[in-house]
Protein backbone atom coordinates (compact mmCIF):
# COMPACT_ATOMS: atom_id res chain seq x y z
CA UNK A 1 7.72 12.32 -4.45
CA UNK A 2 9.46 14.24 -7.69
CA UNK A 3 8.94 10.94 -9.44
CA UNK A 4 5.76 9.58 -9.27
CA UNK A 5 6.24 6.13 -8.37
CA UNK A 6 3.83 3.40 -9.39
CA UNK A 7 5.48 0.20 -9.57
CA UNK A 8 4.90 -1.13 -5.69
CA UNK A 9 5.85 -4.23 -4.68
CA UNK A 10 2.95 -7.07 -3.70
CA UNK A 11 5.23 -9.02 -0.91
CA UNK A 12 3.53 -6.30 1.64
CA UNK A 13 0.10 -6.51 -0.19
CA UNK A 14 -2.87 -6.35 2.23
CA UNK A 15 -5.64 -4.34 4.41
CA UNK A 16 -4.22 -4.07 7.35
CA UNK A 17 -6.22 -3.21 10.94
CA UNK A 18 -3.46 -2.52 12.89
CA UNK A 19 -4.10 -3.64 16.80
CA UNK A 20 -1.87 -2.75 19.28
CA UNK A 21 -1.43 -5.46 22.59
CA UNK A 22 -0.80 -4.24 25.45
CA UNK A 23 1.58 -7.17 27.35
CA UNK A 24 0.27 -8.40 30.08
CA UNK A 25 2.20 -8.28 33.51
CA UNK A 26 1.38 -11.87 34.06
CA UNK A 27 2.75 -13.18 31.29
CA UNK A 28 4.11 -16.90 30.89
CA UNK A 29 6.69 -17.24 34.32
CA UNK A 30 10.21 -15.66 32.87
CA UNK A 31 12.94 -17.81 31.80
CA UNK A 32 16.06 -16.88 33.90
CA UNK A 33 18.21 -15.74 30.99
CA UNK A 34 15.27 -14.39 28.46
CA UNK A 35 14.80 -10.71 29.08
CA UNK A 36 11.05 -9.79 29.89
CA UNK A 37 10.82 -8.19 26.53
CA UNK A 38 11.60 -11.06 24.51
CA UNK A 39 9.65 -13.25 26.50
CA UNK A 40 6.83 -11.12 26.51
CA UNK A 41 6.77 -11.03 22.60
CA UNK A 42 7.30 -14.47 22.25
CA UNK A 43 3.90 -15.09 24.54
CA UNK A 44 1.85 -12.60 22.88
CA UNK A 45 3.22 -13.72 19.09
CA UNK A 46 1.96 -16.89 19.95
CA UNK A 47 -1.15 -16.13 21.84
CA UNK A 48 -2.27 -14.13 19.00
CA UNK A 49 -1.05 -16.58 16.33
CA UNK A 50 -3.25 -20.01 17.57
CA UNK A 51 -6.23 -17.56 18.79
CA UNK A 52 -6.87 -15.81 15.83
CA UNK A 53 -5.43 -16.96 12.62
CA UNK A 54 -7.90 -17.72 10.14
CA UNK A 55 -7.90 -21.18 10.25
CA UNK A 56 -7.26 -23.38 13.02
CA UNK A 57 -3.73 -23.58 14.41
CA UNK A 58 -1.66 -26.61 15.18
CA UNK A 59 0.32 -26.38 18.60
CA UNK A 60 2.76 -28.43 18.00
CA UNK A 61 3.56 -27.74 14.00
CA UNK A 62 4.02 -24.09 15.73
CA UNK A 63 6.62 -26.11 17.87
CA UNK A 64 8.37 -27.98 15.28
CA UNK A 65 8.46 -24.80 12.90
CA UNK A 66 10.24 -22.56 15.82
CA UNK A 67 12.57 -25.48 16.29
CA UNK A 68 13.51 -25.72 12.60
CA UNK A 69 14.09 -22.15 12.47
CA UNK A 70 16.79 -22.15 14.89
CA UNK A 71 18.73 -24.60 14.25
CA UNK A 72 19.04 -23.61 10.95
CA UNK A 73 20.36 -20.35 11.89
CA UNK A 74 22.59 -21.97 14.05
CA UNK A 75 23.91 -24.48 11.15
CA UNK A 76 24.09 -21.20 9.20
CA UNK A 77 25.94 -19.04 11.46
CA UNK A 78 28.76 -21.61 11.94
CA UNK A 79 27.21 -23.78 15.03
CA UNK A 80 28.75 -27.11 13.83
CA UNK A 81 26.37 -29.74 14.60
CA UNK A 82 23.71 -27.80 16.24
CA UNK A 83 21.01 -29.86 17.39
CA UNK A 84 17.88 -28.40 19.83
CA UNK A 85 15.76 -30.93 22.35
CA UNK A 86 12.47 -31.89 20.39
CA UNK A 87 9.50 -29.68 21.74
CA UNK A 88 6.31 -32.28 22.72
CA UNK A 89 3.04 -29.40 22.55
CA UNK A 90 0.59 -29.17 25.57
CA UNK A 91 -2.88 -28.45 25.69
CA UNK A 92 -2.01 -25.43 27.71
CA UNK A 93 -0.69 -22.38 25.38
CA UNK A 94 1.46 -21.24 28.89
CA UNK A 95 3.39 -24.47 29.10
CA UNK A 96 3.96 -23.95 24.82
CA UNK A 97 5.29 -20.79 25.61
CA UNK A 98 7.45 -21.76 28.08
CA UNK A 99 8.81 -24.52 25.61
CA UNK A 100 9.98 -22.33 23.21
CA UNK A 101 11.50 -19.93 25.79
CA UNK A 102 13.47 -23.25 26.91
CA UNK A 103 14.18 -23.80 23.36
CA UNK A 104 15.67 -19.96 22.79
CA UNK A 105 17.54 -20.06 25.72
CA UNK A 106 19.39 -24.12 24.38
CA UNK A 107 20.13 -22.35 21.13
CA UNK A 108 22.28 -19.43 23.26
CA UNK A 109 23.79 -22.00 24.93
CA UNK A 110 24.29 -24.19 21.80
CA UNK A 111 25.66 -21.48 20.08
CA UNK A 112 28.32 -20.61 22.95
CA UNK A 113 28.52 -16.63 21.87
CA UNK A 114 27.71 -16.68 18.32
CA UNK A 115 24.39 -15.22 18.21
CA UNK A 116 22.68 -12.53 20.72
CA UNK A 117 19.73 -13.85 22.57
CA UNK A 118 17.83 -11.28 21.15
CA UNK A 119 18.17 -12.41 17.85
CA UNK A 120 17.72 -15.90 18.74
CA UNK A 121 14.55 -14.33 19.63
CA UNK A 122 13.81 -12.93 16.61
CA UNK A 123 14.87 -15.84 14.48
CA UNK A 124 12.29 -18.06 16.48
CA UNK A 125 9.16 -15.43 16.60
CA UNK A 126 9.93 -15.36 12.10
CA UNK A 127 9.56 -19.62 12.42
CA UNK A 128 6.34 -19.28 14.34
CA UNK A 129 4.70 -17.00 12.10
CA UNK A 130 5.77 -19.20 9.13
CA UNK A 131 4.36 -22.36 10.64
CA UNK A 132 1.12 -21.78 9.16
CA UNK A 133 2.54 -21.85 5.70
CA UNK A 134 0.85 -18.16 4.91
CA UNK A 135 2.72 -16.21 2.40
CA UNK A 136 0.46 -13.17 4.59
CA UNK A 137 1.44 -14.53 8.16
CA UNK A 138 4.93 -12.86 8.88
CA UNK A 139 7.50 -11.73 11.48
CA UNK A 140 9.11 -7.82 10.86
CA UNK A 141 11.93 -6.63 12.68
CA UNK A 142 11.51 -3.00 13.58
CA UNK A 143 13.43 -1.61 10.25
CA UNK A 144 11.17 -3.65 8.54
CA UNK A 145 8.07 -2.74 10.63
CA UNK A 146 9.11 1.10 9.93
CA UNK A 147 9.45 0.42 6.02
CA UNK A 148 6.25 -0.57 6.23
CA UNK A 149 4.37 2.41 8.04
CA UNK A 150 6.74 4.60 5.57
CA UNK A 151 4.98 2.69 2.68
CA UNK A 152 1.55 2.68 3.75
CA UNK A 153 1.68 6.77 5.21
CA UNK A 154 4.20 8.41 3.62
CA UNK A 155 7.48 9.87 4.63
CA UNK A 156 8.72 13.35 5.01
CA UNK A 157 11.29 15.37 2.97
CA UNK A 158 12.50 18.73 1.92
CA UNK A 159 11.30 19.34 -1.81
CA UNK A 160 9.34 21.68 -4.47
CA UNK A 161 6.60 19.57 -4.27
CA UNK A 162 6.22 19.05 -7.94
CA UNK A 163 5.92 15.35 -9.78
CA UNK A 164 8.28 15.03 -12.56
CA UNK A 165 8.32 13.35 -16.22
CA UNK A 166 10.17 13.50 -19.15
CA UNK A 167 8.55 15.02 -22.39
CA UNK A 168 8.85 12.59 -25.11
CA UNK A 169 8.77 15.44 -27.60
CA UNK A 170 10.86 17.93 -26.36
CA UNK A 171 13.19 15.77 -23.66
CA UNK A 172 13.15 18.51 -21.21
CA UNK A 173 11.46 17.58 -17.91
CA UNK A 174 7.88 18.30 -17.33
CA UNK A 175 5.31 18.70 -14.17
CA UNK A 176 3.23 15.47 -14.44
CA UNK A 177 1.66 16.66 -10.66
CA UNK A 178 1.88 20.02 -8.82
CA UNK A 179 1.54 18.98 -4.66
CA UNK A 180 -1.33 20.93 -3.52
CA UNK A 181 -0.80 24.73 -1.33
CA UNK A 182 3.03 22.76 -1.40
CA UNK A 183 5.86 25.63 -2.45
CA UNK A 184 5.77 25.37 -6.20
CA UNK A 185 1.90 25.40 -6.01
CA UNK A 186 2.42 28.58 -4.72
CA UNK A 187 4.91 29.96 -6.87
CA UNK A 188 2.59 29.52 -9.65
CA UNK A 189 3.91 26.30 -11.07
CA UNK A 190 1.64 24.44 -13.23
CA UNK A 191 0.70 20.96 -14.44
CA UNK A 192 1.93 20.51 -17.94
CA UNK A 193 5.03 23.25 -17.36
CA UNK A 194 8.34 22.04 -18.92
CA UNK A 195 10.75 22.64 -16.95
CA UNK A 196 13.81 23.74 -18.88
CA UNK A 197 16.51 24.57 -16.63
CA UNK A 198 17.14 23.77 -12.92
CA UNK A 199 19.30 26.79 -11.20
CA UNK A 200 21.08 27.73 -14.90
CA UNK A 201 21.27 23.67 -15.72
CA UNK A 202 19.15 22.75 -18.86
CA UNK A 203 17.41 19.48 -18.33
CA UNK A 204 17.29 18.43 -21.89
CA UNK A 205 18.18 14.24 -21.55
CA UNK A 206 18.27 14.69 -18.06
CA UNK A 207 17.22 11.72 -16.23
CA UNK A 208 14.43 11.69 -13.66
CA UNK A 209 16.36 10.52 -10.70
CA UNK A 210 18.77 13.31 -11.51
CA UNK A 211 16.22 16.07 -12.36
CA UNK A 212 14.53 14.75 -8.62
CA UNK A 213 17.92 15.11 -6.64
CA UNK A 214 18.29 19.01 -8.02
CA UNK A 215 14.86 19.72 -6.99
CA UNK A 216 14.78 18.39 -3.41
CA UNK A 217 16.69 19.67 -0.77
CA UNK A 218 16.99 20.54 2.96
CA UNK A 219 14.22 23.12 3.84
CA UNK A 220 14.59 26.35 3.61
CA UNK A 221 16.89 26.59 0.24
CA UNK A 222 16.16 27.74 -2.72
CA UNK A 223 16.11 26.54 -6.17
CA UNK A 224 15.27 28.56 -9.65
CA UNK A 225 13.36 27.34 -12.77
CA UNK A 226 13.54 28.36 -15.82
CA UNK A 227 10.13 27.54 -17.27
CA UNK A 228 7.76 27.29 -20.71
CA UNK A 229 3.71 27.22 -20.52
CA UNK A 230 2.00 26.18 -23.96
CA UNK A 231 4.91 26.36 -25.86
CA UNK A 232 6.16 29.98 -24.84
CA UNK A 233 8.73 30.59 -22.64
CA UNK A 234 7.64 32.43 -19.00
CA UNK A 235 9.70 36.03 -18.65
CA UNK A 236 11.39 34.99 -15.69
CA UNK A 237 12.75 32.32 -14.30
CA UNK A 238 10.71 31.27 -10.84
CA UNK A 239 12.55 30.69 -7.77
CA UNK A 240 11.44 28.63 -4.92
CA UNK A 241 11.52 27.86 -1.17
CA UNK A 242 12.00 24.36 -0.58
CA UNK A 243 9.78 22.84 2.40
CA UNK A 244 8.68 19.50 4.28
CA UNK A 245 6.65 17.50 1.60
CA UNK A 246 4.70 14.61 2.88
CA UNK A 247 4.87 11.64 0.65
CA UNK A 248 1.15 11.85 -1.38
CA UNK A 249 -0.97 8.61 -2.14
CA UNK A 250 -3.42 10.41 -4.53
CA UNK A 251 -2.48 12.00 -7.82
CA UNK A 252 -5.33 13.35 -9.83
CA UNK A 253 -5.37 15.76 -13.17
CA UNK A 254 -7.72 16.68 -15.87
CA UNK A 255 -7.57 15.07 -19.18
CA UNK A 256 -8.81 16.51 -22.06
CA UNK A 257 -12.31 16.06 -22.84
CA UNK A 258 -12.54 17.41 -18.69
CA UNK A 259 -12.52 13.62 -17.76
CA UNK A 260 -10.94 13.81 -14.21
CA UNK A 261 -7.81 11.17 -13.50
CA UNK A 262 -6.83 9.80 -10.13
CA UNK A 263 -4.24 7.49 -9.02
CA UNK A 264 -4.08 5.81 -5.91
CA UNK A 265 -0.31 4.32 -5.26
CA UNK A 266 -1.57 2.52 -1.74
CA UNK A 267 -4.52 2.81 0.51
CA UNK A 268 -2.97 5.01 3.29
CA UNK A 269 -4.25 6.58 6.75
CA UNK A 270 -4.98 9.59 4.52
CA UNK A 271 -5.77 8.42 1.45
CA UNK A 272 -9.57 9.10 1.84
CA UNK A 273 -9.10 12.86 2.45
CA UNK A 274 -6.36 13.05 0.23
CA UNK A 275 -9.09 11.62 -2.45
CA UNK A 276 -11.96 14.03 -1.00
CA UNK A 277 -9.54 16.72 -1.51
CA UNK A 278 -8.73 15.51 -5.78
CA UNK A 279 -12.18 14.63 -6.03
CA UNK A 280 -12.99 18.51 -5.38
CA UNK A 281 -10.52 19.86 -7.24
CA UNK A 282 -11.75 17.84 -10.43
CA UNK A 283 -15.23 18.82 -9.84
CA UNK A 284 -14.37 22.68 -8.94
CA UNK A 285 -12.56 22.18 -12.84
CA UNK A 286 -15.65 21.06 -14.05
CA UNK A 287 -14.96 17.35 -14.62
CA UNK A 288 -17.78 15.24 -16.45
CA UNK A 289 -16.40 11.83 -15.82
CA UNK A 290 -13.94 10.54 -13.99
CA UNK A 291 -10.81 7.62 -14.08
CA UNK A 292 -9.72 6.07 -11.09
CA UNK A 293 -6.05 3.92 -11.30
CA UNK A 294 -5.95 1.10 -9.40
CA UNK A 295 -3.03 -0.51 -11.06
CA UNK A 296 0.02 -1.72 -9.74
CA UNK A 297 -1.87 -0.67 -6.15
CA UNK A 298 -1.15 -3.50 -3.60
CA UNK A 299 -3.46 -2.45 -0.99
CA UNK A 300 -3.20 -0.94 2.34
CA UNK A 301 -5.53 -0.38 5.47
CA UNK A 302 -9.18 -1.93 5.16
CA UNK A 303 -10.70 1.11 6.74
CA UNK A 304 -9.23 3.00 3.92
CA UNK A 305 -10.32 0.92 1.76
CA UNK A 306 -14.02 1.07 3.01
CA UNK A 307 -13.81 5.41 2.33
CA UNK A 308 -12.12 5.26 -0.93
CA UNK A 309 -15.26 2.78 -1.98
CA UNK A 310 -17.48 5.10 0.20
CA UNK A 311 -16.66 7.89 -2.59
CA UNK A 312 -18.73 6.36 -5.21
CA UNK A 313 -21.35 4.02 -3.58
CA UNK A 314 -23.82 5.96 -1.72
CA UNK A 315 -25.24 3.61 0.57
CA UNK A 316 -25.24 -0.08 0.78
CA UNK A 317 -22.55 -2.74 1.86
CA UNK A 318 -18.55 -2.28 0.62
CA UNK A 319 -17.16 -5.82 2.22
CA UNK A 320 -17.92 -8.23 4.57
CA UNK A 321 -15.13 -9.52 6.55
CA UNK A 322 -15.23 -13.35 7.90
CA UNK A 323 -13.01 -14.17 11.02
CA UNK A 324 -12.05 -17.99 11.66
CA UNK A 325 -15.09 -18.24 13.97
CA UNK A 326 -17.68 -17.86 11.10
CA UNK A 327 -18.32 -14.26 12.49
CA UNK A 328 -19.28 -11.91 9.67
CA UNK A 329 -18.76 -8.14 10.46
CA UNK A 330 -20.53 -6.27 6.94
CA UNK A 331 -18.84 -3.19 6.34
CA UNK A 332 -21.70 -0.03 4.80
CA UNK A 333 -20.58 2.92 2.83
CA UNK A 334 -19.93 5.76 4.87
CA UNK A 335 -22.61 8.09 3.98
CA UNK A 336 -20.11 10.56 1.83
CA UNK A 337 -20.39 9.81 -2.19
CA UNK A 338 -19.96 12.71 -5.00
CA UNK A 339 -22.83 13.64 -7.14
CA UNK A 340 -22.69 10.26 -9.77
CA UNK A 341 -20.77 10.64 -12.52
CA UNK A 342 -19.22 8.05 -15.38
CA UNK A 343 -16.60 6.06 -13.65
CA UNK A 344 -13.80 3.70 -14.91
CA UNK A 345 -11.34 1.78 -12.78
CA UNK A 346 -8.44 0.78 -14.17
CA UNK A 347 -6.95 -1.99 -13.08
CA UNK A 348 -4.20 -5.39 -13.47
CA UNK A 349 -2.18 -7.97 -12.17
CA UNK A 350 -0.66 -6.14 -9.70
CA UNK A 351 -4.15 -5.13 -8.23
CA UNK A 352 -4.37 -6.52 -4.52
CA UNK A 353 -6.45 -6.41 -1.53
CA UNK A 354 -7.78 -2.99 -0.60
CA UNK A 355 -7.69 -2.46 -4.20
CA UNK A 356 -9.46 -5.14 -5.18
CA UNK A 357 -11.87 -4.41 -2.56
CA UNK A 358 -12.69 -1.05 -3.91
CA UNK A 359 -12.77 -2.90 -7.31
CA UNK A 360 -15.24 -5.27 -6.07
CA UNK A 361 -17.79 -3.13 -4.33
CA UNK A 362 -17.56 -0.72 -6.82
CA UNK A 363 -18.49 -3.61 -9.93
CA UNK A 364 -21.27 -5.26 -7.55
CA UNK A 365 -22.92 -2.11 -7.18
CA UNK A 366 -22.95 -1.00 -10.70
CA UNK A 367 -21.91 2.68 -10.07
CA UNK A 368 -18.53 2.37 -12.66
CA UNK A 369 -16.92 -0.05 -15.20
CA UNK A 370 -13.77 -2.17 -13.96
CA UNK A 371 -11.30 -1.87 -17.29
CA UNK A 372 -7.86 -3.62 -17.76
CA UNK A 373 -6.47 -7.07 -16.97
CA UNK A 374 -7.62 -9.85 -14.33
CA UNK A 375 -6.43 -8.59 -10.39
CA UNK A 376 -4.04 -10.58 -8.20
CA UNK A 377 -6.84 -12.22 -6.29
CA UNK A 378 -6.03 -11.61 -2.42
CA UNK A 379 -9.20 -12.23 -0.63
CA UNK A 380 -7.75 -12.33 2.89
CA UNK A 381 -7.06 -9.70 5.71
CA UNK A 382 -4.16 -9.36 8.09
CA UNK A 383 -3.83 -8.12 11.43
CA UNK A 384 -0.49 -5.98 12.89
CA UNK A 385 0.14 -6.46 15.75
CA UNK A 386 3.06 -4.15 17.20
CA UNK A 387 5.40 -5.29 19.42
CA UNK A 388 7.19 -3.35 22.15
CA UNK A 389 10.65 -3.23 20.85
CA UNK A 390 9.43 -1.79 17.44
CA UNK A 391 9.07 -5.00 15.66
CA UNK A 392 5.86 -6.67 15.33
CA UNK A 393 4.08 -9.63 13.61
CA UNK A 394 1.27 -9.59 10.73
CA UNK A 395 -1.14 -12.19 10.99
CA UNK A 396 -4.26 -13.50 8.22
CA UNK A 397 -6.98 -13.19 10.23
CA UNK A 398 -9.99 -13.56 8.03
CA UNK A 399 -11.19 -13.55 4.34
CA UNK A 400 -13.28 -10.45 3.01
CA UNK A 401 -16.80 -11.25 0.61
CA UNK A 402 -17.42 -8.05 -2.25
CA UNK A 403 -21.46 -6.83 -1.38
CA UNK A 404 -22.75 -9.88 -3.62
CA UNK A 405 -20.58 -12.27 -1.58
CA UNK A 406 -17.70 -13.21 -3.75
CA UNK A 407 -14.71 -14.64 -2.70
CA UNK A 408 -12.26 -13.44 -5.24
CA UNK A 409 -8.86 -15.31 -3.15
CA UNK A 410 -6.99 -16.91 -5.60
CA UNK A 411 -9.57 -15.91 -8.36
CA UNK A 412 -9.09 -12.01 -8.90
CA UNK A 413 -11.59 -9.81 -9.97
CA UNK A 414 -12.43 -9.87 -14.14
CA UNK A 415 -12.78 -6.29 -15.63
CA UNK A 416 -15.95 -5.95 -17.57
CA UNK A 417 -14.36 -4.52 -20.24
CA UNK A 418 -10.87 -6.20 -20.28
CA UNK A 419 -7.89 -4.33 -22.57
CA UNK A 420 -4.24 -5.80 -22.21
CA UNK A 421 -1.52 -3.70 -20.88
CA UNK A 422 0.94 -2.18 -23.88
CA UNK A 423 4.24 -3.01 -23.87
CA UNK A 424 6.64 -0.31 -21.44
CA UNK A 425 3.53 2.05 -20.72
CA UNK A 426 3.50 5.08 -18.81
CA UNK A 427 0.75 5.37 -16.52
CA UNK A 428 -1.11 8.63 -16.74
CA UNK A 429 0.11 9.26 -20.08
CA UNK A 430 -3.00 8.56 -22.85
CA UNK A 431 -0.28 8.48 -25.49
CA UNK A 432 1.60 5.76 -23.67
CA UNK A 433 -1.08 3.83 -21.98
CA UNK A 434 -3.67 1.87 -24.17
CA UNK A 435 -5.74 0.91 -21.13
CA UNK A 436 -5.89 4.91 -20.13
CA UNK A 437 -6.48 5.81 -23.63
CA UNK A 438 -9.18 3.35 -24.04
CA UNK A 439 -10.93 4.70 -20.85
CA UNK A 440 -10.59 7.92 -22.28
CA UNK A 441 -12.54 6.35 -25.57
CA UNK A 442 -15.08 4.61 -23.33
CA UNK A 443 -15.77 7.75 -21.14
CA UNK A 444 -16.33 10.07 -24.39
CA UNK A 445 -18.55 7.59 -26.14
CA UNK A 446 -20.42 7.22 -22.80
CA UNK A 447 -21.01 11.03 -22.56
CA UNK A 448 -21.85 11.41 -26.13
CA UNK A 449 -24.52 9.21 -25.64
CA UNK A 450 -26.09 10.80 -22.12
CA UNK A 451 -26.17 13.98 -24.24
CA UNK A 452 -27.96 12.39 -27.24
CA UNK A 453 -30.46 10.40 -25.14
CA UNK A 454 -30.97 14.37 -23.69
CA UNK A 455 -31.68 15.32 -26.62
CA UNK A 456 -28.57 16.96 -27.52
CA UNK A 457 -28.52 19.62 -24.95
C-alpha cells in the first residue's frame, strides 16, 4: 500500500463469479482408502468441469489427462517405473468418477509411501482442469486460492496510509496518494508533501521499499515526519498513529488543469464504492474532466466490472455473457452514472478482462475516448468454484459480447486514439508518462473547445 503498485501479473487475469458448491451427501460411493473430502472434490471438480465448461467436454481426454498427471509426478518424485491402469470413460459421469478415485488410490499404492494421498489428490484434480487445454481452466491449492482473494480484495496491515514516490527533482520521498479518513489523512498529510525525514532519518536517495518498511508498522506505534508543502518547510514535524490499512484498488488525484485521475489496479469486491467514493472527491474539487487508468489492470470480478462501467453509461447494456448452451444473459448499467463529463481511458497490453470490459462498453456507447496501445484480448469468463479444504478450481465458463456485440478474445480492444507507451514510464506522473500527458493534451483541447462553442463563457 506505501508503494503504489501497478505492474499486476495477467496469469490470474479474469472476471470471476465466484459460486460456492455445496457437496452433496450422495456423492459418487467412497473409495475405501480416499477420505470423503478428497473424494468429494474430485466428484464435484469433475461434475462442474464436463457440465459447464464453455465448450463441450471430452470424458475420456479428462481421463487420459488425470492419468498423465500422475504418473508424471510419480516419475518425478522418484517412483521408478511408475505405470497407472489405462482409464476406458463411461457414459455415466459416476462410474468416471469412480475411475479416477481407483486411479488415485493405484498411484498411493504405486508410490509405496512417497507421496500423501492427499496430494495425489491434488496432483490429479490440477490434470483434470488442464485437460481442456485452457490457459483460464485451473486447479489452486488453498495458498494459492488465498493469494488470489488477497489480490482481488485486498489485505490488511498496520501503516500511515500514505502512497509513496520518489521526487525526481529533489530525491526525497513524496505522497503520490493520501488513504482516505486513514491516520495520515488525519494528521493533515497531503498529496504532493515531500516527505523529508522519517523519525530523524532524511530520505534523500532512499529507496521506496525502504522508505515503505519505516512507515508501516504494527498498530498502535508511532512514527514522525518531518515534512515540506510548496517548497517551504512545515514548523513541526507531524507524528502519527499507525492503524489497520486495507489494501485500496482505486487511486484518484487532481491534475492540473482540475482534470480528475483514477487508477484502478484490479476490479475488486469494493472497487465500485471505492470509485463512487474518488469520483466524489474529484467532483467536490471541482473536476472538469476526468482520466480513468486501466493499464496494466488484469481484471477481476464481472459484477465489478458491470458498476465500474455503470459509472459512466447511464442506461443501456455493459456486456452480454454467452454460456456453452447458447444462453445469453445481457448485463444493463446499474442506474448510478455521474453528471457526463470528458472521459479518457487509458489503456495497453496488459489490459484484460474486466478491464477490457469496462473499455468496451464504455467505447460502444460513446460516453469517453479509449487512448493508449491495443488490450490483451480476453473475451472469456471463469467460474470459482471453492472447495471445502480451501482449495478450489477456476473454470471458463462462457465468452462475454461489448453492447454492440464484439467478441474482442484474441483480438483486444483498439484505442481510438492510440499513443505508444514511453520507455520506463511512471504511471500517474504527466512528466513521465506520454500516454497520461497526452490525455492531459486531449482533455484541455476538448474543454477549450466546449467553452468556445459556448461562446467563451
Amino acid at each position: 500500500m506505501e508503494t503504489m503498485k501497478r505492474f499486476f501479473s495477467i496469469l490470474w487475469a479474469g472476471a470471476f463469479g465466484a459460486v460456492l458448491i455445496e457437496l452433496s451427501a450422495a456423492s459418487a460411493a467412497q473409495p475405501p482408502h480416499l477420505s470423503a473430502v478428497d473424494a468429494g472434490e474430485v466428484a464435484t471438480s469433475y461434475g462442474y468441469l464436463t457440465d459447464n465448461f464453455y465448450k463441450k467436454v471430452d470424458p475420456q481426454i479428462v481421463l487420459d489427462s488425470v492419468r498423465t498427471a500422475l504418473v508424471s509426478a510419480m516419475h518425478t518424485g522418484g517412483v521408478k517405473h511408475a505405470d497407472l491402469p489405462v482409464m476406458h470413460a463411461s457414459l455415466t459421469a459416476s462410474t468416471n468418477v469412480r475411475e479416477i478415485d481407483r486411479e488415485i488410490e493405484s498411484a498411493d499404492a504405486e508410490s509405496k509411501g512417497k507421496f500423501k494421498l492427499h496430494d495425489l489428490t491434488y496432483v490429479a484434480l490440477d490434470g483434470m482442469m488442464k485437460s481442456v487445454n485452457d490457459r483460464y481452466t485451473v486447479f489452486m491449492t488453498p495458498k494459492e486460492f488465498a493469494g488470489l482473494n488477497q489480490g482481488l480484495d485486498g489485505g490488511d496491515f498496520g501503516g500511515t496510509g500514505i502512497v509513496i514516490q520518489v521526487d525526481d527533482k529533489s530525491k526525497y520521498i513524496s505522497v503520490e496518494n493520501v488513504v482516505p479518513d486513514g491516520p495520515a489523512d488525519k494528521a493533515g498529510i497531503e498529496q504532493d508533501d515531500l516527505i523529508t525525514a522519517i523519525d530523524g532519518t532524511s530520505t534523500k536517495g532512499m529507496s521506496l521499499s525502504s522508505a515503505s518498511g519505516k512507515l508501516r508498522g504494527k498498530e498502535g506505534t508511532r512514527v514522525t515526519l518531518t515534512l515540506q508543502r510548496d517548497g517551504n518547510a512545515l514548523p513541526s514535524p507531524v507524528t502519527i498513529t499507525r492503524a489497520k490499512i486495507h489494501q485500496l484498488s482505486v487511486y484518484e488525484k487532481m491534475l492540473s488543469g482540475k482534470i480528475g485521475y483514477i487508477a484502478l489496479t484490479v476490479f475488486g469486491k469494493e472497487t465500485g464504492s471505492e470509485l463512487s467514493a474518488a469520483l466524489d472527491r474529484l467532483q467536490k474539487q471541482g473536476a472538469r474532466a476526468l482520466i480513468l487508468d486501466l493499464r496494466d489492470n488484469g481484471g477481476g470480478y464481472l459484477e465489478a466490472a458491470v458498476a465500474v462501467s455503470s459509472k459512466f453509461i447511464p442506461s443501456g447494456p455493459i456486456v452480454s455473457v454467452e454460456s456453452r448452451a447458447s444462453n445469453i444473459t445481457t448485463l444493463d448499467a446499474d442506474d448510478t452514472a455521474i453528471n457526463p463529463i470528458p472521459l479518457v481511458v487509458l489503456v495497453n497490453g496488459y489490459t484484460a478482462s474486466a478491464s477490457e470490459i469496462t473499455s468496451g462498453a464504455i467505447q460502444d456507447s460513446a460516453v469517453g475516448t479509449i487512448m493508449g496501445t491495443k488490450t490483451f484480448g480476453k473475451g472469456v469468463v471463469q467460474t470459482i468454484i471453492p472447495l471445502p479444504d480451501g482449495s478450489a478450481i477456476k473454470i471458463t465458463t462462457a465468452r462475454y459480447l461489448t453492447p454492440r456485440n464484439r467478441d474482442i478474445n484474441h483480438l483486444g480492444i483498439t484505442p481510438d486514439v492510440v499513443v505508444g507507451e514511453n520507455k520506463h514510464p511512471q504511471f500517474g506522473q504527466p512528466a513521465k508518462d506520454d500516454q497520461l500527458a497526452r490525455a492531459i493534451q486531449y482533455l484541455d483541447d476538448k474543454l477549450a473547445h466546449e467553452i468556445q462553442e459556448d461562446g467563451g463563457s
